[in-house]
N, C-alpha and C. Protein backbone atom coordinates (compact mmCIF):
# COMPACT_ATOMS: atom_id res chain seq x y z
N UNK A 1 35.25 121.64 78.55
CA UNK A 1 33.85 121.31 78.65
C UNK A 1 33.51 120.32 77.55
N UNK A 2 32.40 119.90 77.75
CA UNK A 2 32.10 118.83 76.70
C UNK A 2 30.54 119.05 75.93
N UNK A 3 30.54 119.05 74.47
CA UNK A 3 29.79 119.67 73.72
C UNK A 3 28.99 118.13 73.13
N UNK A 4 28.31 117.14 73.90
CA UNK A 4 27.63 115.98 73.52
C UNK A 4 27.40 115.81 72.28
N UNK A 5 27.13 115.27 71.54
CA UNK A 5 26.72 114.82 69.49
C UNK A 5 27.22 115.81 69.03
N UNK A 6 28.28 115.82 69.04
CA UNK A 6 29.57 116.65 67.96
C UNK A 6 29.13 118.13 68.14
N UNK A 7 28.75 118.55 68.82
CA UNK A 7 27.88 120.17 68.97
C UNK A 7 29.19 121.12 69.36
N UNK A 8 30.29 120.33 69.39
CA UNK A 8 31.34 121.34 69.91
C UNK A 8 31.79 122.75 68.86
N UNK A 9 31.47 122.77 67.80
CA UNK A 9 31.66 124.19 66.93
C UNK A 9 30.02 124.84 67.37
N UNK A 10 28.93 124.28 67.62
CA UNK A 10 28.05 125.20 68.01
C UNK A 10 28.42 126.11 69.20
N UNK A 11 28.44 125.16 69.89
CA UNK A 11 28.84 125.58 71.55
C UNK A 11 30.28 126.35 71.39
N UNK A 12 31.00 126.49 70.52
CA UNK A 12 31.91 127.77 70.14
C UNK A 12 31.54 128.54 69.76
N UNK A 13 30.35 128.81 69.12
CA UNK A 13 29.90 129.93 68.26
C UNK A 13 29.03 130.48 69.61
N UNK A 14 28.23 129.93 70.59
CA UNK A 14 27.98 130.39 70.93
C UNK A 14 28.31 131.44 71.97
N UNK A 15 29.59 130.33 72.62
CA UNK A 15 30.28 130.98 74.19
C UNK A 15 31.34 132.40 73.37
N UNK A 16 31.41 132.29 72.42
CA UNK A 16 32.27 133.53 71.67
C UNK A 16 31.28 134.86 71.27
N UNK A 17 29.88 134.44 71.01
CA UNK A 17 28.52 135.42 70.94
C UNK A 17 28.38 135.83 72.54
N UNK A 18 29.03 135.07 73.26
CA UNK A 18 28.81 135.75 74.29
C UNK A 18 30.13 136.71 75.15
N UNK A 19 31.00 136.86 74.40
CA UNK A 19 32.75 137.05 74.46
C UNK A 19 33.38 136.46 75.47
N UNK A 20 32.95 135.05 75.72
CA UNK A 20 34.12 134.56 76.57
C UNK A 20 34.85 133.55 75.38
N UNK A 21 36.01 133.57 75.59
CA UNK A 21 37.55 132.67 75.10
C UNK A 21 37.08 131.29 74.63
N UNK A 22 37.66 130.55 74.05
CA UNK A 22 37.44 129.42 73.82
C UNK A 22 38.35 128.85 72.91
N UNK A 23 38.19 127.54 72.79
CA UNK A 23 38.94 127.03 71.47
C UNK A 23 38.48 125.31 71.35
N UNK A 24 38.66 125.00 70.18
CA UNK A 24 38.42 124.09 69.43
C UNK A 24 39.68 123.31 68.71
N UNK A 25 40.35 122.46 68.72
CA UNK A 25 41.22 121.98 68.06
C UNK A 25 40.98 121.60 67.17
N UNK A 26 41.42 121.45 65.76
CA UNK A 26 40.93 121.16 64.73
C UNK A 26 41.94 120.76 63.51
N UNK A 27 41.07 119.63 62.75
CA UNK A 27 42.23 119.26 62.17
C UNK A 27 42.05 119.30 60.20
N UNK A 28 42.62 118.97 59.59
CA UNK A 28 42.37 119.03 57.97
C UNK A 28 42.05 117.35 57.82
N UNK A 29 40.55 117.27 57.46
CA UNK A 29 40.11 115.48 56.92
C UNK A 29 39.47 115.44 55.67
N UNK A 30 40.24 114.43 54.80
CA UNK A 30 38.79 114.13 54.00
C UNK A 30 37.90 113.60 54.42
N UNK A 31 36.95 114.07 54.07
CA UNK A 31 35.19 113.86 54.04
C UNK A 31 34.73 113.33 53.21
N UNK A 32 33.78 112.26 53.30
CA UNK A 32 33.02 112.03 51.96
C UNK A 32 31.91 112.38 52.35
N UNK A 33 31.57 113.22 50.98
CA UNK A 33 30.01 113.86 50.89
C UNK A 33 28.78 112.94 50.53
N UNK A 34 27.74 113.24 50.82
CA UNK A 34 26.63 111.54 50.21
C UNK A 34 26.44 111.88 49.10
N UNK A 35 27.23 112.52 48.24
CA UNK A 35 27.52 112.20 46.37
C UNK A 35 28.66 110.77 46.37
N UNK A 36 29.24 111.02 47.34
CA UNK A 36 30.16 110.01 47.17
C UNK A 36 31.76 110.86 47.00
N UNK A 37 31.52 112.31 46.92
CA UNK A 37 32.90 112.86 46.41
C UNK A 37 33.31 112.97 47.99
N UNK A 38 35.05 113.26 47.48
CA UNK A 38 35.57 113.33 49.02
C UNK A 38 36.17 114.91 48.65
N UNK A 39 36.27 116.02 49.80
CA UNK A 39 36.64 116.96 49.85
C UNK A 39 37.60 117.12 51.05
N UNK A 40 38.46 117.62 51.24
CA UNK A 40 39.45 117.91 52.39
C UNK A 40 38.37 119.04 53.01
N UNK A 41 38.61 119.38 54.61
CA UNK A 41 37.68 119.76 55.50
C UNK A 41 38.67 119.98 56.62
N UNK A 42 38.39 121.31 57.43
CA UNK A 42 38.51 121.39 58.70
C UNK A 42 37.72 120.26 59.49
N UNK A 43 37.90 119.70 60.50
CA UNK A 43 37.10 119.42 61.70
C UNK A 43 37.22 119.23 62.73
N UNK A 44 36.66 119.11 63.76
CA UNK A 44 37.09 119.19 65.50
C UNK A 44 38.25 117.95 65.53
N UNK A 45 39.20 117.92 65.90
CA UNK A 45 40.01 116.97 66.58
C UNK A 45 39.60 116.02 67.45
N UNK A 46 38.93 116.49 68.64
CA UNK A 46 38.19 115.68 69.96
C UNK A 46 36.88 116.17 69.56
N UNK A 47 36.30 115.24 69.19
CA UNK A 47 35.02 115.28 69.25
C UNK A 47 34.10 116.09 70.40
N UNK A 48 33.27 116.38 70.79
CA UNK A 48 32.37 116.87 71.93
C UNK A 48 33.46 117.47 73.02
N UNK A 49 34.68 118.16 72.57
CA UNK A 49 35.27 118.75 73.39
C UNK A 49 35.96 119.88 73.03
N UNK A 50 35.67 120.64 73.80
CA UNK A 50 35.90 122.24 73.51
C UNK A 50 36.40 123.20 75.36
N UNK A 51 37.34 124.08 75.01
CA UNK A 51 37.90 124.60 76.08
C UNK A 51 37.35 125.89 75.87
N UNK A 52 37.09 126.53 77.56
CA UNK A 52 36.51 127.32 77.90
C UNK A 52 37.64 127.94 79.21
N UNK A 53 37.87 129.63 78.68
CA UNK A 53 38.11 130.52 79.53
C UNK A 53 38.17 130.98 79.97
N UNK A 54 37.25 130.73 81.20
CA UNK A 54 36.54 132.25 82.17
C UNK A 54 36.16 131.68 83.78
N UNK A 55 35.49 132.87 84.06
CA UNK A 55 35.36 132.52 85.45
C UNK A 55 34.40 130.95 86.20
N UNK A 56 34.48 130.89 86.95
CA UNK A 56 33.64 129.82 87.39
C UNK A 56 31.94 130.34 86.92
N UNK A 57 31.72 131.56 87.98
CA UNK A 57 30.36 132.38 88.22
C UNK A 57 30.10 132.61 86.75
N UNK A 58 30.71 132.90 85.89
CA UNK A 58 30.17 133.75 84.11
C UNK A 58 30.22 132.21 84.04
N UNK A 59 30.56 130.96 83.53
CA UNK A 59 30.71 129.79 82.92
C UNK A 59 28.66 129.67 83.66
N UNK A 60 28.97 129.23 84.66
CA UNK A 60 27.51 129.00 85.38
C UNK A 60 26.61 129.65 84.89
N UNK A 61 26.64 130.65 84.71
CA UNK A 61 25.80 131.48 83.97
C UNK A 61 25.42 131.26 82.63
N UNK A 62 25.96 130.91 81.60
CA UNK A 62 26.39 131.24 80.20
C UNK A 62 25.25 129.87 80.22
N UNK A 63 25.98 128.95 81.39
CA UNK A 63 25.52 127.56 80.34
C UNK A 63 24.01 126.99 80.71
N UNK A 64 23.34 128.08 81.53
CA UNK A 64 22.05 127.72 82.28
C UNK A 64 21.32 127.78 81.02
N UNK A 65 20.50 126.83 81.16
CA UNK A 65 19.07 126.40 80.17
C UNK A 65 20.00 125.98 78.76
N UNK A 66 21.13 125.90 78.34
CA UNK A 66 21.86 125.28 77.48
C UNK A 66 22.21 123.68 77.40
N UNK A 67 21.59 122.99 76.83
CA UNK A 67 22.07 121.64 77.16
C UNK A 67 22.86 120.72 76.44
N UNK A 68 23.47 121.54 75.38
CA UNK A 68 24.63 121.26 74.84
C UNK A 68 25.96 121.56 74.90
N UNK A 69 25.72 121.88 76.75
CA UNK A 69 27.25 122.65 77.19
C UNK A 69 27.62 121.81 78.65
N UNK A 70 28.32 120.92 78.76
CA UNK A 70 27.87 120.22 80.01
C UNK A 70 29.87 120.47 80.84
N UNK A 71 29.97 120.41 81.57
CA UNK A 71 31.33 120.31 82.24
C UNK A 71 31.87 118.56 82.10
N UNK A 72 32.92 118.77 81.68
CA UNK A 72 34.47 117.51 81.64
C UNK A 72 34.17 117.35 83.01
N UNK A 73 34.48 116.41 83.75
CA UNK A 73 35.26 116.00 84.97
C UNK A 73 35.76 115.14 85.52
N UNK A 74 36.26 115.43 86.77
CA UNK A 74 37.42 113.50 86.62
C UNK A 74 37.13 113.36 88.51
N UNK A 75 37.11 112.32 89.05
CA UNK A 75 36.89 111.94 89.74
C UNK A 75 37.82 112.20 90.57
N UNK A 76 37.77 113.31 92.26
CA UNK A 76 38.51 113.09 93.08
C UNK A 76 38.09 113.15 94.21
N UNK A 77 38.70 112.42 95.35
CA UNK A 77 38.10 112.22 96.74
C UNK A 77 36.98 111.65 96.81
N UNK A 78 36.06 111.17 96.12
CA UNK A 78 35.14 110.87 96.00
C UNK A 78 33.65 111.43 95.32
N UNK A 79 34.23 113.00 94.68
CA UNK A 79 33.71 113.63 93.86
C UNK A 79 34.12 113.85 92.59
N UNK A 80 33.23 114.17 91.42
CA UNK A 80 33.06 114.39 90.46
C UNK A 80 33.66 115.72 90.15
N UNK A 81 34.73 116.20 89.92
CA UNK A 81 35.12 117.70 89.93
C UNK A 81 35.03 118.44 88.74
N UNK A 82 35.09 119.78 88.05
CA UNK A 82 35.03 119.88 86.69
C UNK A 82 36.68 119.99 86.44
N UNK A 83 36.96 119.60 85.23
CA UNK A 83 38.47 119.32 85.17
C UNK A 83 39.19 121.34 84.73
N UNK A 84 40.28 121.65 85.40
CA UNK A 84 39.85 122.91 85.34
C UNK A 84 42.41 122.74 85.25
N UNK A 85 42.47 123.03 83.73
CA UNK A 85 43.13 123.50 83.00
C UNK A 85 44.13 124.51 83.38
N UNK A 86 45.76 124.34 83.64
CA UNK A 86 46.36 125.83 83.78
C UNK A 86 46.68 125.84 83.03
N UNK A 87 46.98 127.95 82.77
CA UNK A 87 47.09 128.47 81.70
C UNK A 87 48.11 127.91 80.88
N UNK A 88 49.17 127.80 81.44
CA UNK A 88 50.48 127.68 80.81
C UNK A 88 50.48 126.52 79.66
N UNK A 89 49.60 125.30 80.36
CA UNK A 89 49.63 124.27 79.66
C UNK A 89 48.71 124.36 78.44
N UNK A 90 47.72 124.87 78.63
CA UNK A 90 46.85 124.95 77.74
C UNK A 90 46.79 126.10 77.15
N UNK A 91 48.12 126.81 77.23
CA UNK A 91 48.45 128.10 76.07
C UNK A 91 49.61 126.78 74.74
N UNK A 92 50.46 126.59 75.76
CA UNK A 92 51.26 125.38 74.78
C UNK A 92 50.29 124.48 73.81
N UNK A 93 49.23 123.94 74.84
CA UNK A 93 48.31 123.05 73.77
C UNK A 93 48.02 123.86 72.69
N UNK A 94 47.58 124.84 73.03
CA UNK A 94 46.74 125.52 71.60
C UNK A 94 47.80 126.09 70.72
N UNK A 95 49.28 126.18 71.16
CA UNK A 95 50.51 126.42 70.43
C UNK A 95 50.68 125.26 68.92
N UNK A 96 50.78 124.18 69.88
CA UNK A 96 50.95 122.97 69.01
C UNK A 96 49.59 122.77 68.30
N UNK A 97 48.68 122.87 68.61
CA UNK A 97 47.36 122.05 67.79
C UNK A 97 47.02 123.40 66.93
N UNK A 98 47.81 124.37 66.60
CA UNK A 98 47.42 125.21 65.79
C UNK A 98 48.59 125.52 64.55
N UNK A 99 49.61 124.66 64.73
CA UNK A 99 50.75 124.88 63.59
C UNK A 99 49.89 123.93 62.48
N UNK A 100 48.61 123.27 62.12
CA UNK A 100 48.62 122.63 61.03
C UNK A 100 49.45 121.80 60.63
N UNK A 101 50.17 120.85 61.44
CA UNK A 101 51.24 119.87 61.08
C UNK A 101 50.66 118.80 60.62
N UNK A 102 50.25 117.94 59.55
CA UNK A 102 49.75 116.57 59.61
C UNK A 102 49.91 115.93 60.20
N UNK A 103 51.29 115.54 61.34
CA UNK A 103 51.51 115.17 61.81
C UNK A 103 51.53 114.47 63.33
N UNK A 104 50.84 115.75 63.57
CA UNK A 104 50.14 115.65 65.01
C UNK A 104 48.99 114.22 64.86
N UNK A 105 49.16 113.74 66.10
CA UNK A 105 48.21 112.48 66.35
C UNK A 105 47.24 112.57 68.05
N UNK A 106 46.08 112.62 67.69
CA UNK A 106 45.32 113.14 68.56
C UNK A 106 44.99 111.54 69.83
N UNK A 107 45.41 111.56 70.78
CA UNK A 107 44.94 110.60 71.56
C UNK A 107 44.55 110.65 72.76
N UNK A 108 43.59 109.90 73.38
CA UNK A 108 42.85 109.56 74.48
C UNK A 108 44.23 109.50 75.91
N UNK A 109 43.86 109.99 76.96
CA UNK A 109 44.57 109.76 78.32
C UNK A 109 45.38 108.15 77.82
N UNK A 110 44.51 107.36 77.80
CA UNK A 110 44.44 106.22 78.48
C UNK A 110 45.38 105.34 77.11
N UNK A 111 45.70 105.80 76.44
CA UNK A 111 46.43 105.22 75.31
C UNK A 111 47.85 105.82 75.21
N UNK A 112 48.11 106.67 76.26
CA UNK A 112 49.41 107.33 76.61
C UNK A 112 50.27 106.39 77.88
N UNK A 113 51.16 105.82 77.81
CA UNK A 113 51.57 105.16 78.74
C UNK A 113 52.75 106.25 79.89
N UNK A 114 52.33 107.26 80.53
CA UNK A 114 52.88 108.45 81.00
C UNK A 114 53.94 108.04 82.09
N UNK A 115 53.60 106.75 82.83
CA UNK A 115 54.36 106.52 83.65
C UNK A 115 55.37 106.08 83.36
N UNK A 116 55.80 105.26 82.40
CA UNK A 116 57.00 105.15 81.69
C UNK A 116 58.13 106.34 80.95
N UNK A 117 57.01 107.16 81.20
CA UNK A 117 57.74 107.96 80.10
C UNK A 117 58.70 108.91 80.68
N UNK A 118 59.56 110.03 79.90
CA UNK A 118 60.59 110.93 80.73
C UNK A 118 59.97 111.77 80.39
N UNK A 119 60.14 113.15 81.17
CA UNK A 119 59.39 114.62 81.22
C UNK A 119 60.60 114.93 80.25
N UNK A 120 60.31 116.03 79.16
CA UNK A 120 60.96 116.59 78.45
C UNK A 120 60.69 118.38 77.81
N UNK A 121 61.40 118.50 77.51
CA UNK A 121 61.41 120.26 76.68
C UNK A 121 61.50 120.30 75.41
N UNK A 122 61.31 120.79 74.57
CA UNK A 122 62.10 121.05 72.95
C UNK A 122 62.24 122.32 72.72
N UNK A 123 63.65 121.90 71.88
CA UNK A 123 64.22 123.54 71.76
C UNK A 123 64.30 123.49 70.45
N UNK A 124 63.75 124.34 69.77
CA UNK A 124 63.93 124.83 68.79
C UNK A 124 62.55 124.18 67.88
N UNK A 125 62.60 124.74 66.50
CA UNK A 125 61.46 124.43 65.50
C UNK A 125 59.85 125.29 65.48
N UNK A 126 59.36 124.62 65.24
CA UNK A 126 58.16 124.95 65.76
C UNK A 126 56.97 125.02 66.81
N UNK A 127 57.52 123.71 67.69
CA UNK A 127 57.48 123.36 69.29
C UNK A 127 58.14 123.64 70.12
N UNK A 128 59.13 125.06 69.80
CA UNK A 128 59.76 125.25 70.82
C UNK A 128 59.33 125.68 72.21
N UNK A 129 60.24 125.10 73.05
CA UNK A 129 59.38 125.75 74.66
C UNK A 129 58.38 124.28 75.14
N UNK A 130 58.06 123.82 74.49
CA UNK A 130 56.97 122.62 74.45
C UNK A 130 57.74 122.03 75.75
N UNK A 131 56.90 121.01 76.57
CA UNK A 131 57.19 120.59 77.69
C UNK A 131 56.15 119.41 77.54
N UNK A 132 56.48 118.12 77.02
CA UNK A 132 55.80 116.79 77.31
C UNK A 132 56.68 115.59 77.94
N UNK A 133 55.95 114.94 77.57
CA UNK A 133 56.61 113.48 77.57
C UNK A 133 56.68 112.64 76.64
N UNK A 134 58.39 112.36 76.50
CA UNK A 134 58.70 111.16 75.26
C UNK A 134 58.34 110.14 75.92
N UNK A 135 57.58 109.19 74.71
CA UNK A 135 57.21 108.42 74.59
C UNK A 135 57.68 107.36 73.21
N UNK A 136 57.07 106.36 73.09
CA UNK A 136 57.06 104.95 71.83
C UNK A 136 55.03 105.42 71.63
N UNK A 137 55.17 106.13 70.64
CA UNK A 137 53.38 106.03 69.97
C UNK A 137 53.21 104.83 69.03
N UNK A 138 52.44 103.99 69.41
CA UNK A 138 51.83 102.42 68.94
C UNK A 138 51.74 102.88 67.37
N UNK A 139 52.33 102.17 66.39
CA UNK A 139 52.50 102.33 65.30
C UNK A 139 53.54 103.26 64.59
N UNK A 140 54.02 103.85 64.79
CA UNK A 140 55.20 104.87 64.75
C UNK A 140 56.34 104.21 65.14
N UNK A 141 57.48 104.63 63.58
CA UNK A 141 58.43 104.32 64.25
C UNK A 141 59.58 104.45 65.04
N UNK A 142 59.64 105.89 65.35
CA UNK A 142 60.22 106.73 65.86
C UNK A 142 60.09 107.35 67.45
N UNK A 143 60.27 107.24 68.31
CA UNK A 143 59.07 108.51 69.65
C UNK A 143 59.39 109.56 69.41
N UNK A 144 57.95 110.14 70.07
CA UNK A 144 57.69 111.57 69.90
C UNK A 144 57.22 112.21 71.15
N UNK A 145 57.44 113.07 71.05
CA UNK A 145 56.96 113.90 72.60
C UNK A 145 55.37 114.22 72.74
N UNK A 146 54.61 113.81 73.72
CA UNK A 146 53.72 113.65 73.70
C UNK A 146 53.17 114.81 74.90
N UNK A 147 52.00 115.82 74.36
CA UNK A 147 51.66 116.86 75.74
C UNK A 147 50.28 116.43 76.10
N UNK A 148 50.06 116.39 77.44
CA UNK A 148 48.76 115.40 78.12
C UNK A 148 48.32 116.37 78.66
N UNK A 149 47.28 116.53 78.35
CA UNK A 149 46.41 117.60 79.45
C UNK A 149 45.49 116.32 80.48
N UNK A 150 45.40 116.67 81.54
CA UNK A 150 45.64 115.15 82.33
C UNK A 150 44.38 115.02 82.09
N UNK A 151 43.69 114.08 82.11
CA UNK A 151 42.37 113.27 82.07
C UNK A 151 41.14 113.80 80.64
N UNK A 152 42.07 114.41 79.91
CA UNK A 152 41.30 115.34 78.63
C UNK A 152 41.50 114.68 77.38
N UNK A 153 42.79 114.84 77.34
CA UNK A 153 43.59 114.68 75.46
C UNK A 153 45.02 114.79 75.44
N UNK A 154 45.41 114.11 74.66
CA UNK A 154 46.86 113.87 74.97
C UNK A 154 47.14 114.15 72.95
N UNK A 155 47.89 114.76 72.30
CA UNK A 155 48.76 115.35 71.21
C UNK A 155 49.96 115.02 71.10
N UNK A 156 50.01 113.75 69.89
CA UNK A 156 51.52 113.47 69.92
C UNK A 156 52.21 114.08 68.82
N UNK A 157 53.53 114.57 69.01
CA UNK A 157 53.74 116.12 67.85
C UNK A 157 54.51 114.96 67.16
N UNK A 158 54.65 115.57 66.01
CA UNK A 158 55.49 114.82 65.03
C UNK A 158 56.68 114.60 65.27
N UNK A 159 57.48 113.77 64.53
CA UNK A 159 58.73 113.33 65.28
C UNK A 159 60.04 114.26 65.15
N UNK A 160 60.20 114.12 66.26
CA UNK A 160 61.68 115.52 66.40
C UNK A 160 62.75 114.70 67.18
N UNK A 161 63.85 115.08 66.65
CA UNK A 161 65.18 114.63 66.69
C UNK A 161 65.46 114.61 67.96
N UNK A 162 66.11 113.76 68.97
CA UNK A 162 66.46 113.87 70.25
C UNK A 162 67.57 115.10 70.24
N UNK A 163 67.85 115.57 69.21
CA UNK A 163 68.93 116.55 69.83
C UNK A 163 68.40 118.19 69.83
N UNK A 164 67.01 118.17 69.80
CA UNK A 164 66.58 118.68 70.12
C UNK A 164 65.45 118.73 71.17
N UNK A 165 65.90 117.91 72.37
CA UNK A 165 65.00 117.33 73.22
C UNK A 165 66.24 117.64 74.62
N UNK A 166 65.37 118.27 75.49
CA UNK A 166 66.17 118.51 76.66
C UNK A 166 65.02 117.36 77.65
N UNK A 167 65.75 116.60 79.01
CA UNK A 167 65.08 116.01 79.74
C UNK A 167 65.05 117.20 80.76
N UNK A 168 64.01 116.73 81.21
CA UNK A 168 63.24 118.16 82.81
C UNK A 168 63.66 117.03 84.14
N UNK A 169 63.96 117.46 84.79
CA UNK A 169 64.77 116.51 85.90
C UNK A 169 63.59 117.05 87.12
């Protein structure tokens, strides 16, 4: 779902006051404060975007007369659909975007070049089980396996050794 002018930790606090699931990706930034000092800080990763776990009917519900809770969606057939997440993938996402790696690099669909790329696994470390796609990330000099949640956010993990990289055929 999408939490408009950075409202996405509100709109967590709230859908969790109400006990449905959620999550927030989040990362460690310096900040500068308007003293001018800089402090290291949690903060959202994707801006105005926050994942939600529940039914269609409770979601509808939750978010009536709320207008800082609006649905993601991506265009199909000629409709506007809400973009709607399987588990598996988006248990892995929240696997990786929760080890605190500096390393992780947060990017847009559209800056992932997917069709080029090979489907892959990693075994072992801290991404184990992980299932993306290697890729060349623009500035990096190394590739890294990259996991796309399709039309959402794409997480490129830090760089891991091909010999710990199985291809998915």
């Amino acid at each position: 779902m999408s939490a408009p002018y950075r409202r996405e930790l509100k709109a967590k606090e709230y859908l969790q006051a109400k006990g449905i699931e959620c999550f927030v990706p989040m990362v460690n930034a310096l900040v500068e404060k308007r003293s001018g000092a800089k402090i290291r800080k949690q903060i959202p990763a994707i801006h105005n975007l926050i994942f939600v776990h529940t039914s269609k009917e409770i979601i509808q519900e939750v978010k009536r007369g709320v207008d800082y809770l609006q649905y993601r969606t991506m265009p199909r057939e000629g409709k506007n659909i809400p973009i709607i997440i399987p588990d598996r993938q988006m248990q892995q996402f929240i696997a990786v975007t929760q080890t605190s790696n500096e390393e992780l690099i947060y990017m847009r669909p559209e800056e992932v070049n997917i069709a080029k790329g090979t489907r892959v696994r990693v075994h072992g470390g801290a991404f184990d089980g992980t299932e993306g796609v290697f890729v060349k990330v623009q500035g990096k000099r190394k590739p890294r396996v990259v996991l796309l949640i399709q039309g959402v956010a794409a997480v490129a993990l830090a760089e891991i050794s091909t010999e710990f990289i199985e291809i998915i055929k």
